[in-house]
C-alpha atoms as a PDB file:
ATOM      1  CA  UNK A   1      34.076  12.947 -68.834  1.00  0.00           C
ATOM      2  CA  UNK A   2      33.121  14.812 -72.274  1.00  0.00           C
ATOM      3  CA  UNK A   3      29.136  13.458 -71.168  1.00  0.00           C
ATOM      4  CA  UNK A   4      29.227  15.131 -67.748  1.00  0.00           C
ATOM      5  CA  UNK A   5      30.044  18.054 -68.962  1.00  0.00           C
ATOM      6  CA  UNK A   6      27.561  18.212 -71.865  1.00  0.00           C
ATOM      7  CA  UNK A   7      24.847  17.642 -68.950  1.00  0.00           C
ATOM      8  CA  UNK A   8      26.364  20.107 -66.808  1.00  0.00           C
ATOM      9  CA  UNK A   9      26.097  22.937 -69.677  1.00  0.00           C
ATOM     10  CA  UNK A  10      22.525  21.445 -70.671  1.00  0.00           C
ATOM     11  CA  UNK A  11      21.583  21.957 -67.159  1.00  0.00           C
ATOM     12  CA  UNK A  12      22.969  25.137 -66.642  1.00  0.00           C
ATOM     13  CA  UNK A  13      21.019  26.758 -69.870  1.00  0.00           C
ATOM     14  CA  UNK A  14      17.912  24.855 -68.397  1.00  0.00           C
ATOM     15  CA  UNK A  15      18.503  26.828 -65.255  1.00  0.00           C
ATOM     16  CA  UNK A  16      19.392  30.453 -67.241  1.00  0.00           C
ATOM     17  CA  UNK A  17      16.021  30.042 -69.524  1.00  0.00           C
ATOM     18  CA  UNK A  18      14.002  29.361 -66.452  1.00  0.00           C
ATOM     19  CA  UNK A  19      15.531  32.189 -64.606  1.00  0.00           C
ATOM     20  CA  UNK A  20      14.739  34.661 -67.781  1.00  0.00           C
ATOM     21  CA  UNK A  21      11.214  33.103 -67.150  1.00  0.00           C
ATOM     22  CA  UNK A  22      10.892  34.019 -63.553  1.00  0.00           C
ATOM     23  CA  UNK A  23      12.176  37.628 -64.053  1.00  0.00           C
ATOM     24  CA  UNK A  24       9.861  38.252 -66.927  1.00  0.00           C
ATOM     25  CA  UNK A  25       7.219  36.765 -64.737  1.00  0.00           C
ATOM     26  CA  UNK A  26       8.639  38.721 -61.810  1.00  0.00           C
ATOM     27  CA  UNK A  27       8.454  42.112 -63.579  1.00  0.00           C
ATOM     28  CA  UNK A  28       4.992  42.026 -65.352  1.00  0.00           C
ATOM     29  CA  UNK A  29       3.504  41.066 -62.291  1.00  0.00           C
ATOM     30  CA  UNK A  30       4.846  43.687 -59.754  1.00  0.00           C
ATOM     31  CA  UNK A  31       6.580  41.197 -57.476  1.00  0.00           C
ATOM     32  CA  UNK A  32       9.814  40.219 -56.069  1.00  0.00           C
ATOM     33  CA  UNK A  33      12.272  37.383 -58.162  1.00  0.00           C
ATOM     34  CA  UNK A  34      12.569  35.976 -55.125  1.00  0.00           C
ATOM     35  CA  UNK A  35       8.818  35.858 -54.222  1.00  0.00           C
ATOM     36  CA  UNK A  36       8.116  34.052 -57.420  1.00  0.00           C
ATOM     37  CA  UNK A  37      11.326  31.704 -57.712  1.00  0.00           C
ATOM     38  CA  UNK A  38       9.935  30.321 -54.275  1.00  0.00           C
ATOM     39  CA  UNK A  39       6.374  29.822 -55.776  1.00  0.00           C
ATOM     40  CA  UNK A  40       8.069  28.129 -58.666  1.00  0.00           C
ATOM     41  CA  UNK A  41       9.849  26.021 -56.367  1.00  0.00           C
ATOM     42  CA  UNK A  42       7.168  24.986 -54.386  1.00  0.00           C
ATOM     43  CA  UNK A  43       5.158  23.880 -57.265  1.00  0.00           C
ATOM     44  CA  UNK A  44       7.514  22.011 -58.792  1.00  0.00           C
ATOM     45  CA  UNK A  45       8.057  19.661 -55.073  1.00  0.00           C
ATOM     46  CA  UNK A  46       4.348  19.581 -55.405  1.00  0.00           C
ATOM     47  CA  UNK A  47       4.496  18.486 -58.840  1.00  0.00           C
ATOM     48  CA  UNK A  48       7.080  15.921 -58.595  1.00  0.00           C
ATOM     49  CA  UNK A  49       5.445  14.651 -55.525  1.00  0.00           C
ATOM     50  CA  UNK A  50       2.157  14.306 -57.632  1.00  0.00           C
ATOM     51  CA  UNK A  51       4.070  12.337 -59.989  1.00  0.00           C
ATOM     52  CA  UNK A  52       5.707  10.186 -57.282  1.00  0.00           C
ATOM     53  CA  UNK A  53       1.950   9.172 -56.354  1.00  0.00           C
ATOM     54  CA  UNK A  54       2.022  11.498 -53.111  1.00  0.00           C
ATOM     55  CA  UNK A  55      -0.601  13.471 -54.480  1.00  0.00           C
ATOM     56  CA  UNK A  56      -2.737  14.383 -51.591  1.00  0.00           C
ATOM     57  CA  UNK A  57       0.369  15.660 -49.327  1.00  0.00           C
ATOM     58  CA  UNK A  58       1.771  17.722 -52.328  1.00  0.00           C
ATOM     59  CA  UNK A  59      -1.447  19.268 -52.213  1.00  0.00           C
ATOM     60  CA  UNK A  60      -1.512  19.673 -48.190  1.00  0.00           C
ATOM     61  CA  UNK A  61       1.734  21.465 -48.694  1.00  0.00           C
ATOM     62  CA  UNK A  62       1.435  23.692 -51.384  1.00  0.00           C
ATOM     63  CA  UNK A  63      -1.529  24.699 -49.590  1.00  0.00           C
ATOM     64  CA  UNK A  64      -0.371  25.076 -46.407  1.00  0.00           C
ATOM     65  CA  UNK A  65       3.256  26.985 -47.745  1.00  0.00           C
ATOM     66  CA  UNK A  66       0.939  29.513 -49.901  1.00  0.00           C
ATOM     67  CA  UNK A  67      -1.278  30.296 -46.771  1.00  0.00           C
ATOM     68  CA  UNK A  68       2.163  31.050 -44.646  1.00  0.00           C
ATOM     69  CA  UNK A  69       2.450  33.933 -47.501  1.00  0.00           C
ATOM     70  CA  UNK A  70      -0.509  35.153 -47.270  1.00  0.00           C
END
C-alpha cells in the first residue's frame, strides 16, 4: 500500500513540475495554458506512438490536429 502511494506522490510532482513548465512556456510566449497544455499533449500521443512503431500515423496526426488550429 506504502508503494502506491509513493507512485501516486511521484506522479503527482511529475505532473506539478510539468505544469510550472507549461505556464512558464505559456507566459513568455503570449499564449493561453490551455493552448499549449494541448500542444504538449498532442506531442506526447505522437511521441509515444513513435515509440510504439506507429510512426507515420503519429505524424499524420500531429499534423493534421496542428492544421485544425491554425
Amino acid at each position: 500500500m506504502e508503494e502506491d502511494d509513493g507512485a501516486g506522490s511521484a506522479a503527482n510532482s511529475e505532473i506539478r513540475y510539468i505544469a510550472l513548465e507549461l505556464m512558464k512556456i505559456a507566459q513568455k510566449s503570449g499564449r493561453k495554458f490551455g493552448d499549449v497544455a494541448a500542444e504538449y499533449m498532442r506531442n506526447a500521443v505522437a511521441l509515444s506512438s513513435m515509440i510504439a512503431g506507429e510512426e507515420r500515423t503519429a505524424v499524420r496526426k500531429a499534423r493534421k490536429a496542428s492544421s485544425k488550429e491554425k
